[in-house]
N, C-alpha and C. Protein backbone atom coordinates (compact mmCIF):
# COMPACT_ATOMS: atom_id res chain seq x y z
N UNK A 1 0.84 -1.18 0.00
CA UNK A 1 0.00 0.00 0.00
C UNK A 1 0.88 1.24 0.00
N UNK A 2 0.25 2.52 -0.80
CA UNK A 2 1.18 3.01 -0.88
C UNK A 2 1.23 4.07 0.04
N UNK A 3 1.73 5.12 0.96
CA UNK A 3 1.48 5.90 1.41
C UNK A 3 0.66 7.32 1.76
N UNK A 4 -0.55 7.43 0.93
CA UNK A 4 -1.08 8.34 0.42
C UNK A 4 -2.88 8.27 1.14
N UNK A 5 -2.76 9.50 1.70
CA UNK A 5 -4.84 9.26 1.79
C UNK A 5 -5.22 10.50 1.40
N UNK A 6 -6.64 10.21 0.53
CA UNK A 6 -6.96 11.33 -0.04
C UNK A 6 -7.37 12.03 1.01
N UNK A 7 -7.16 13.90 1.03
CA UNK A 7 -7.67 14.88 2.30
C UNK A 7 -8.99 14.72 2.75
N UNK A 8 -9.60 14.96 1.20
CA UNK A 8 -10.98 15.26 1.55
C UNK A 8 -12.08 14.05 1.62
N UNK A 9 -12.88 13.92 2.26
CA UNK A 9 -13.86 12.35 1.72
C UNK A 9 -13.93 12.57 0.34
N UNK A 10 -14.17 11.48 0.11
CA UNK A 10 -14.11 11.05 -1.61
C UNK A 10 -15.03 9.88 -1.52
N UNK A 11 -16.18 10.18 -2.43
CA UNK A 11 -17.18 8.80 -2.92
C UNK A 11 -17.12 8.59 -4.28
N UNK A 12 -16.71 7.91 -4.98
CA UNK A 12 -16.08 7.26 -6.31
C UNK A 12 -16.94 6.10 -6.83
N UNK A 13 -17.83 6.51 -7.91
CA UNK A 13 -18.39 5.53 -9.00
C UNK A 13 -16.86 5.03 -9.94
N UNK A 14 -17.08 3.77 -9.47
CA UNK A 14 -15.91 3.19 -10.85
C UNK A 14 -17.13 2.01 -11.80
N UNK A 15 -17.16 2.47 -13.07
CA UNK A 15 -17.74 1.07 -13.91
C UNK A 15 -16.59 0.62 -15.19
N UNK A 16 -17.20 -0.34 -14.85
CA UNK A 16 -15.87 -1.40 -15.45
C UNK A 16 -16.72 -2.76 -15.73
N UNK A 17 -16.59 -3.23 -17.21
CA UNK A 17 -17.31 -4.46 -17.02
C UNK A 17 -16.45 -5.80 -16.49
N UNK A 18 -15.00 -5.47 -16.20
CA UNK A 18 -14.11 -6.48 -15.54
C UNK A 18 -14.35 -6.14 -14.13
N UNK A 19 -14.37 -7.56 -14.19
CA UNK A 19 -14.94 -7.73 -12.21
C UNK A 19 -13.50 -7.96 -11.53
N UNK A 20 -12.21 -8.05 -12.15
CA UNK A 20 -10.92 -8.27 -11.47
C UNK A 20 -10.80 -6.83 -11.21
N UNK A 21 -10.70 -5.69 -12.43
CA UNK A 21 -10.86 -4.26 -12.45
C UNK A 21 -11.45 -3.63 -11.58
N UNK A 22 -12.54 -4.22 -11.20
CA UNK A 22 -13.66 -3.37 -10.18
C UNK A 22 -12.95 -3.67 -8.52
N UNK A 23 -12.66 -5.25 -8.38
CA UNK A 23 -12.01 -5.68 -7.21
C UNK A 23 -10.44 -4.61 -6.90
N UNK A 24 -10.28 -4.45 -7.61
CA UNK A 24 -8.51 -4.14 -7.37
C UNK A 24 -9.03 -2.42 -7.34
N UNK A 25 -10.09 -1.74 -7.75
CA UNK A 25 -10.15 -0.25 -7.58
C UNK A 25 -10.75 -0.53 -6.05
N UNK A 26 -11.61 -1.08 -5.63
CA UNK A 26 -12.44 -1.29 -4.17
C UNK A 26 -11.54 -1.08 -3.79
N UNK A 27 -10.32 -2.14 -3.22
CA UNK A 27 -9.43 -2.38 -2.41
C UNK A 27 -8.71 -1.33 -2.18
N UNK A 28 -7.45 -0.48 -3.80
CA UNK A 28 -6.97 0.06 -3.63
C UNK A 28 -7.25 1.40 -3.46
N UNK A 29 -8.43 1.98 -3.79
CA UNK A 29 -8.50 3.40 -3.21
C UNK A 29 -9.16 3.09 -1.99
N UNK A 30 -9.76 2.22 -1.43
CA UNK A 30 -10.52 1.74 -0.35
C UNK A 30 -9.65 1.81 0.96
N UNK A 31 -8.20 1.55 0.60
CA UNK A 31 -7.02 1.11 1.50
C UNK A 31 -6.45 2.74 1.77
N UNK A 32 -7.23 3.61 0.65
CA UNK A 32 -6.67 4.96 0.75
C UNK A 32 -7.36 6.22 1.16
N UNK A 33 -8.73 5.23 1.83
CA UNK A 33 -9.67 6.42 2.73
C UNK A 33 -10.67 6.58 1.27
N UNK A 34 -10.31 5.97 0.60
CA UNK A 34 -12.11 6.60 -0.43
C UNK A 34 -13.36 5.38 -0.81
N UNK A 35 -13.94 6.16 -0.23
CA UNK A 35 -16.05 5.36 -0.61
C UNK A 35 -15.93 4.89 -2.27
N UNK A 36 -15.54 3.80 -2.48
CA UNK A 36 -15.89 3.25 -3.82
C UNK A 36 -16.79 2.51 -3.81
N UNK A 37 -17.56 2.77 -5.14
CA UNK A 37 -19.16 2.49 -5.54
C UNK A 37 -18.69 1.28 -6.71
N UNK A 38 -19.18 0.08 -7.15
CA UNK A 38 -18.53 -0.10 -8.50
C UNK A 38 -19.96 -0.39 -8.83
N UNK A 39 -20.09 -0.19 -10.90
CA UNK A 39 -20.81 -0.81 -11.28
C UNK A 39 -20.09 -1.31 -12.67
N UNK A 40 -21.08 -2.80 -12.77
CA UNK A 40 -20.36 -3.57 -14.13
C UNK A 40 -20.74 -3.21 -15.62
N UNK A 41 -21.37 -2.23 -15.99
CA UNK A 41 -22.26 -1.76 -16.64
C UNK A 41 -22.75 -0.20 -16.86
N UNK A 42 -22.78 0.11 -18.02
CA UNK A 42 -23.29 1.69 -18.23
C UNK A 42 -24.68 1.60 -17.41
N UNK A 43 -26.01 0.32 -17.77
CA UNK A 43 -27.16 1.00 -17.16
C UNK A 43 -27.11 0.78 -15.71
N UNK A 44 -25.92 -0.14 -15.17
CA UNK A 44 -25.95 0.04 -13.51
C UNK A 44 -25.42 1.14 -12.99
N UNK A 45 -24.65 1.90 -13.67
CA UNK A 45 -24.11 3.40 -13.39
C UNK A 45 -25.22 4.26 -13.67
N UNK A 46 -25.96 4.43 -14.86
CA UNK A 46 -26.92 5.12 -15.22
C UNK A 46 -28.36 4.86 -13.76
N UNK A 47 -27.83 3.90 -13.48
CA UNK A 47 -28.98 3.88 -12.54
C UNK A 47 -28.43 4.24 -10.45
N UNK A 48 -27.51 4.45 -10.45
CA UNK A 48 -26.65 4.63 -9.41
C UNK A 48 -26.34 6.11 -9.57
N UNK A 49 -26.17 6.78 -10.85
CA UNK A 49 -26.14 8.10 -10.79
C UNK A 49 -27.26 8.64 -10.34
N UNK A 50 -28.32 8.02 -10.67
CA UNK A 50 -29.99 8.56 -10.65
C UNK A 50 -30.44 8.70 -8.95
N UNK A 51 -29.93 8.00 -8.21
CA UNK A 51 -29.90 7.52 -7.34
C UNK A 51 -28.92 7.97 -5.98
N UNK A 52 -28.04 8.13 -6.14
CA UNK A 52 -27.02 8.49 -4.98
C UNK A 52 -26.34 9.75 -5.69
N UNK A 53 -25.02 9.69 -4.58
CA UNK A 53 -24.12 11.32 -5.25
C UNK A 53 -22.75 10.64 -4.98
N UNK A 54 -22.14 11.26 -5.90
CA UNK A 54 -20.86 10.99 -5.79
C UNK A 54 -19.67 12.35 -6.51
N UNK A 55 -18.78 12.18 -5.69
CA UNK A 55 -17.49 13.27 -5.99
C UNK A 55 -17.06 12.86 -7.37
N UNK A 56 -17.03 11.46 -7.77
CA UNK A 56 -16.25 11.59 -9.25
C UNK A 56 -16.68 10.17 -10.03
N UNK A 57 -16.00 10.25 -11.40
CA UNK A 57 -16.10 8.15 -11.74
C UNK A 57 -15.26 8.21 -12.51
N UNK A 58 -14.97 6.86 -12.38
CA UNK A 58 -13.65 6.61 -13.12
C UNK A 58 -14.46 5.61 -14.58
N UNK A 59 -14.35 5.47 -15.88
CA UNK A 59 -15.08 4.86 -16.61
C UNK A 59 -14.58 3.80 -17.44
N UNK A 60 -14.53 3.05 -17.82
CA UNK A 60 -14.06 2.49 -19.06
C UNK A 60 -14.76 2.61 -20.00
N UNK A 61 -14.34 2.56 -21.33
CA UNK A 61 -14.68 2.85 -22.33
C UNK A 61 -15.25 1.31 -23.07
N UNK A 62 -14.36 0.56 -23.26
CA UNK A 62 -15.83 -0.52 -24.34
C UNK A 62 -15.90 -1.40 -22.84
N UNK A 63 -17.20 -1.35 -22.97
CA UNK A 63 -18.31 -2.22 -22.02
C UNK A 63 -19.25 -2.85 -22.83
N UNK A 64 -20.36 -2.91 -22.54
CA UNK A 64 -21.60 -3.70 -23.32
C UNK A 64 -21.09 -2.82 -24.95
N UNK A 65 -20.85 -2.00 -25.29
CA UNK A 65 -20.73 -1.50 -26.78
C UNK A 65 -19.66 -1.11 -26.74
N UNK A 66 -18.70 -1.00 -28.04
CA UNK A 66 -17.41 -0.18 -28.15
C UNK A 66 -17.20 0.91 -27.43
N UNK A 67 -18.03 1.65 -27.49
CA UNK A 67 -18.45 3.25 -27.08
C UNK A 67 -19.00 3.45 -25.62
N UNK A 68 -19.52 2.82 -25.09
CA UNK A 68 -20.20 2.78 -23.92
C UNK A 68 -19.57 3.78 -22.80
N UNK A 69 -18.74 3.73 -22.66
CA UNK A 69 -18.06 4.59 -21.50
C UNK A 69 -18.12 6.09 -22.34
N UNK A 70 -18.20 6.23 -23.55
CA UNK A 70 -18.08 7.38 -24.34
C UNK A 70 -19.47 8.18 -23.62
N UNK A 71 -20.15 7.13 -24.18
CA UNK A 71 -22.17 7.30 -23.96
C UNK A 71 -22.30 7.98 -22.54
N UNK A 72 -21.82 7.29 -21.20
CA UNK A 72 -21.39 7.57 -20.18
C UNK A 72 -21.10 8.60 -19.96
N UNK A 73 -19.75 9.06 -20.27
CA UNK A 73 -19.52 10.38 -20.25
C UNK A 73 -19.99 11.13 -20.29
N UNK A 74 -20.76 11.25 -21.55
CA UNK A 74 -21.52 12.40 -22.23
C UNK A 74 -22.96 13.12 -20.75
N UNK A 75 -23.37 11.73 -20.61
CA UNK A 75 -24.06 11.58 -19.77
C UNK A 75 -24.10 11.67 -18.57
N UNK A 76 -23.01 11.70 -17.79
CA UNK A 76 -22.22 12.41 -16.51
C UNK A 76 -22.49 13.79 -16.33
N UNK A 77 -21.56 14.34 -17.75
CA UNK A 77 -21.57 15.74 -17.57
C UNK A 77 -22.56 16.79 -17.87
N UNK A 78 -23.85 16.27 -18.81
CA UNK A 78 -24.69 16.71 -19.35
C UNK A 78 -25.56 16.77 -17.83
N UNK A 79 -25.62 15.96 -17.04
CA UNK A 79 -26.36 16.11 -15.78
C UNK A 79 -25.57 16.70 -14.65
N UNK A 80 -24.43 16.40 -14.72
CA UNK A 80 -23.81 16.88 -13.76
C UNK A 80 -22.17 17.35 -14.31
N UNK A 81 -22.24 18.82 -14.72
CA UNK A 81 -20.74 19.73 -15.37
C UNK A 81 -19.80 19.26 -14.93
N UNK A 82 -20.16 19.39 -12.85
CA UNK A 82 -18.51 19.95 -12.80
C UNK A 82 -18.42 18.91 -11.79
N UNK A 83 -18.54 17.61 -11.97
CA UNK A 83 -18.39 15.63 -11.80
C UNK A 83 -17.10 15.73 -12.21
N UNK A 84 -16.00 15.59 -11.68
CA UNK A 84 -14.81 14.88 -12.24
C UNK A 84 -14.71 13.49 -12.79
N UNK A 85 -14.59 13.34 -14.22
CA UNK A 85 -14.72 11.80 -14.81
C UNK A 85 -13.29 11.04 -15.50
N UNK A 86 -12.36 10.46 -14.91
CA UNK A 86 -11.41 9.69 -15.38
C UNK A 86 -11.76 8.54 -16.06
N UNK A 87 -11.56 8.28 -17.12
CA UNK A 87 -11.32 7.40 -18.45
C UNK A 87 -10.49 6.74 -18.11
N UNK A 88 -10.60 5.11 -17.31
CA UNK A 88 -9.52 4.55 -17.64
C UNK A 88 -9.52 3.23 -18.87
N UNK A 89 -8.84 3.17 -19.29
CA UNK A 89 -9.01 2.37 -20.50
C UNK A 89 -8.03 1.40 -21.44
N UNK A 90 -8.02 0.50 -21.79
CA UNK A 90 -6.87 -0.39 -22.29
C UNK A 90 -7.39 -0.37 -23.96
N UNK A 91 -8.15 0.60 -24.49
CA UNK A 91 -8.74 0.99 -25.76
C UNK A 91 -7.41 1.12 -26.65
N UNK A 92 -6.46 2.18 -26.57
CA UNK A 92 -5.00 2.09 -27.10
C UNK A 92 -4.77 0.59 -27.63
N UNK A 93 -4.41 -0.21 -26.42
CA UNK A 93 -3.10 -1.41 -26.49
C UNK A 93 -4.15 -2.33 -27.33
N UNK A 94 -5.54 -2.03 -27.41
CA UNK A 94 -6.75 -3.57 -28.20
C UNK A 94 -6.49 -3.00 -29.62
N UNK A 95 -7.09 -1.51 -29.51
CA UNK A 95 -7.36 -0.83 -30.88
C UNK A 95 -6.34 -0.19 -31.23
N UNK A 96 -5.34 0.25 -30.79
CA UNK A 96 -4.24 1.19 -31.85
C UNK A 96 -4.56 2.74 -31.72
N UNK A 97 -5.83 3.05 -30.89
CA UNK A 97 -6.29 4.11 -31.01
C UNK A 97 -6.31 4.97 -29.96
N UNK A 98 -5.79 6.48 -30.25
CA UNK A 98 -5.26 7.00 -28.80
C UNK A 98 -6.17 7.80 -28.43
N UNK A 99 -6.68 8.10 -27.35
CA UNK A 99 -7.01 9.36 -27.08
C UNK A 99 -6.51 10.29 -25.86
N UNK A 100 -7.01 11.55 -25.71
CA UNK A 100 -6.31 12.44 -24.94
C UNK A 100 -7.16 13.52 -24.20
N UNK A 101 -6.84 13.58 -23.17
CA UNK A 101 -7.63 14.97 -22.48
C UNK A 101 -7.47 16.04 -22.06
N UNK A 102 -5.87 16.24 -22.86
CA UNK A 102 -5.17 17.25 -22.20
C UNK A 102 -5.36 19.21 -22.63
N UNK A 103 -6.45 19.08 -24.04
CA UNK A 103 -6.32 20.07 -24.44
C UNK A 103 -8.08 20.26 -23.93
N UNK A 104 -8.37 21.79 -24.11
CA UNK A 104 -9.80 21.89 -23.64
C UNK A 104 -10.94 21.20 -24.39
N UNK A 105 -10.16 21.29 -25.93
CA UNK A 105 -11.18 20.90 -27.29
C UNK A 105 -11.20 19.39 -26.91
N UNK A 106 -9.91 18.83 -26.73
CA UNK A 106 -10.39 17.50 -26.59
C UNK A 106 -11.03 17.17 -25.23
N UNK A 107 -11.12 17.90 -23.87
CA UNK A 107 -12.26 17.58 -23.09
C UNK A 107 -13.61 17.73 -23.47
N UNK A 108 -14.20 18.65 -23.82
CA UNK A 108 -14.90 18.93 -24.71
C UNK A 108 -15.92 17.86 -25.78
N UNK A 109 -14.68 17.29 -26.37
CA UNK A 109 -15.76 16.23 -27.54
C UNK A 109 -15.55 14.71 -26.56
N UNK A 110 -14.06 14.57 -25.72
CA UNK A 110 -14.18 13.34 -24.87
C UNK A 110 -15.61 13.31 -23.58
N UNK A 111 -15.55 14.12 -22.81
CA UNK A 111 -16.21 14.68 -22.08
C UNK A 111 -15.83 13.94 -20.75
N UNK A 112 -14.36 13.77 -20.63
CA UNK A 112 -13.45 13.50 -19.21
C UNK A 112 -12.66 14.33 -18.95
N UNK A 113 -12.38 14.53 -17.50
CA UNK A 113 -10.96 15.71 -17.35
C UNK A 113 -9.80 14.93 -17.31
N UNK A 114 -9.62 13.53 -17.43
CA UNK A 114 -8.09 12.58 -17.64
C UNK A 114 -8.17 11.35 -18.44
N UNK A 115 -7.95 11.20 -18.92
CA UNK A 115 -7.71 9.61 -19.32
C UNK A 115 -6.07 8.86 -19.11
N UNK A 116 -6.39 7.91 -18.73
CA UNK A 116 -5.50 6.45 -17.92
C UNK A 116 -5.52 5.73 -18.54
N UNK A 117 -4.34 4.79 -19.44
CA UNK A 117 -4.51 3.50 -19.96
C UNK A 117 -4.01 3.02 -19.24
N UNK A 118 -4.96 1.79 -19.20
CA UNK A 118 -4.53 0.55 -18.71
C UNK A 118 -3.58 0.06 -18.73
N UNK A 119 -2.60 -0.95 -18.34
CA UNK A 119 -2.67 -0.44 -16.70
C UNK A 119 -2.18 0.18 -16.09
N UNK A 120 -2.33 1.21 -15.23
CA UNK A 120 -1.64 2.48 -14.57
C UNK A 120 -1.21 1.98 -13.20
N UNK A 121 -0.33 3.16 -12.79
CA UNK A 121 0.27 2.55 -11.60
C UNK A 121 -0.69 3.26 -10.29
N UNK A 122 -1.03 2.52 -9.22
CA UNK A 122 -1.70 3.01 -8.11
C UNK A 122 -1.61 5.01 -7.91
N UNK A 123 -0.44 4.86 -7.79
CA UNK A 123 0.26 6.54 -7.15
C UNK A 123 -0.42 7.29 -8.56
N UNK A 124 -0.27 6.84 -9.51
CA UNK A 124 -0.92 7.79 -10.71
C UNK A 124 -1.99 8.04 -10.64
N UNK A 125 -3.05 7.08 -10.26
CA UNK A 125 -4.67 7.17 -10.00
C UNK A 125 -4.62 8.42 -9.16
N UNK A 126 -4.07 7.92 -7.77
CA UNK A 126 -4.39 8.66 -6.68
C UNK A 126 -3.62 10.29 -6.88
N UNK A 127 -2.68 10.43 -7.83
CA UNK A 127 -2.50 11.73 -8.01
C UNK A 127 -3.54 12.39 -8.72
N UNK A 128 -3.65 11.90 -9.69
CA UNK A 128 -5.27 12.54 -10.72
C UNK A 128 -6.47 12.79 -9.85
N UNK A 129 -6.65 11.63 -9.01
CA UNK A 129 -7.48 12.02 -8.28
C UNK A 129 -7.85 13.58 -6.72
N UNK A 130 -6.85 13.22 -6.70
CA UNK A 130 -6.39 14.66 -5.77
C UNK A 130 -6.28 15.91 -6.28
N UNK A 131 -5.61 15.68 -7.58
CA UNK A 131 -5.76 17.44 -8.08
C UNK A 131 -6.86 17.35 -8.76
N UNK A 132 -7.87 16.57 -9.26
CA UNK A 132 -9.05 16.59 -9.29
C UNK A 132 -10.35 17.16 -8.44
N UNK A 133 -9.87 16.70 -7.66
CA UNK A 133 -10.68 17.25 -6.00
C UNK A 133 -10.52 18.50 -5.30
N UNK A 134 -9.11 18.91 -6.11
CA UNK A 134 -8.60 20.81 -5.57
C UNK A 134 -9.74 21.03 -5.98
C-alpha cells in the first residue's frame, strides 16, 4: 500500500465491465480512505447516478458496446458539469487508437478531465485524483 490518503472524503463511481478491475479499484482506493461504488455496466451506473451522489467516476470505455463509456460520459456531464470523470481504459493497447484529455477541445468532444490507460500505476490514479478534488 502506498502511502497516500486522499484529504478530503471522496465517494467514487468506478464502472468497469471487468470484475478483477472493479475488485482491485475497491481495495486500492478503499485502503486509501475513499467510498468506492462499483458498477459492471453503463445502465448500472446510469442507474446509481440517478440515485445516490458521488465526488467523481472513473469509466471504461468498451463495455456492453465499443463506445459505452463514451455514452457515459456524455451523460455524466450533461447532468452533472462539474463531476470529475477519469477514463480509464486499455482501448490504445486492443485498438491502436489514442485518445487524450489534455487540451480543452479534446475535453470537450471526450467529455473526461483525464484519461488512464490501462494499466496504470496506483500513485498515478491517486494523483489525478487529488488534483481533481482541488
Amino acid at each position: 500500500m502506498i502511502d497516500f490518503k486522499i484529504k478530503l472524503p471522496c465517494r467514487i463511481l468506478v464502472i468497469d465491465d471487468d470484475p478483477d478491475f472493479l475488485a482491485q479499484m475497491k481495495m486500492q482506493l478503499g485502503d486509501n480512505g475513499i467510498d468506492v461504488i462499483t458498477a459492471d455496466s453503463s445502465a448500472e451506473a446510469g442507474r446509481l447516478l440517478a440515485e445516490e451522489t458521488f465526488d467523481m467516476a472513473i469509466v471504461d470505455i468498451m463495455m456492453e458496446e465499443e463506445d459505452s463509456g463514451f455514452a457515459l460520459c456524455y451523460q455524466i456531464k450533461k447532468h452533472n458539469p462539474d463531476m470529475p470523470v477519469i477514463i480509464a481504459t486499455s482501448v490504445a493497447s486492443k485498438t491502436g487508437i489514442v485518445f487524450d484529455a489534455i487540451t480543452a477541445e479534446e475535453r470537450k468532444w471526450i467529455k473526461a478531465d483525464v484519461i488512464l490507460d490501462k494499466p496504470f500505476r496506483e500513485e498515478q490514479l491517486l494523483r489525478e485524483i487529488e488534483r481533481l478534488r482541488r
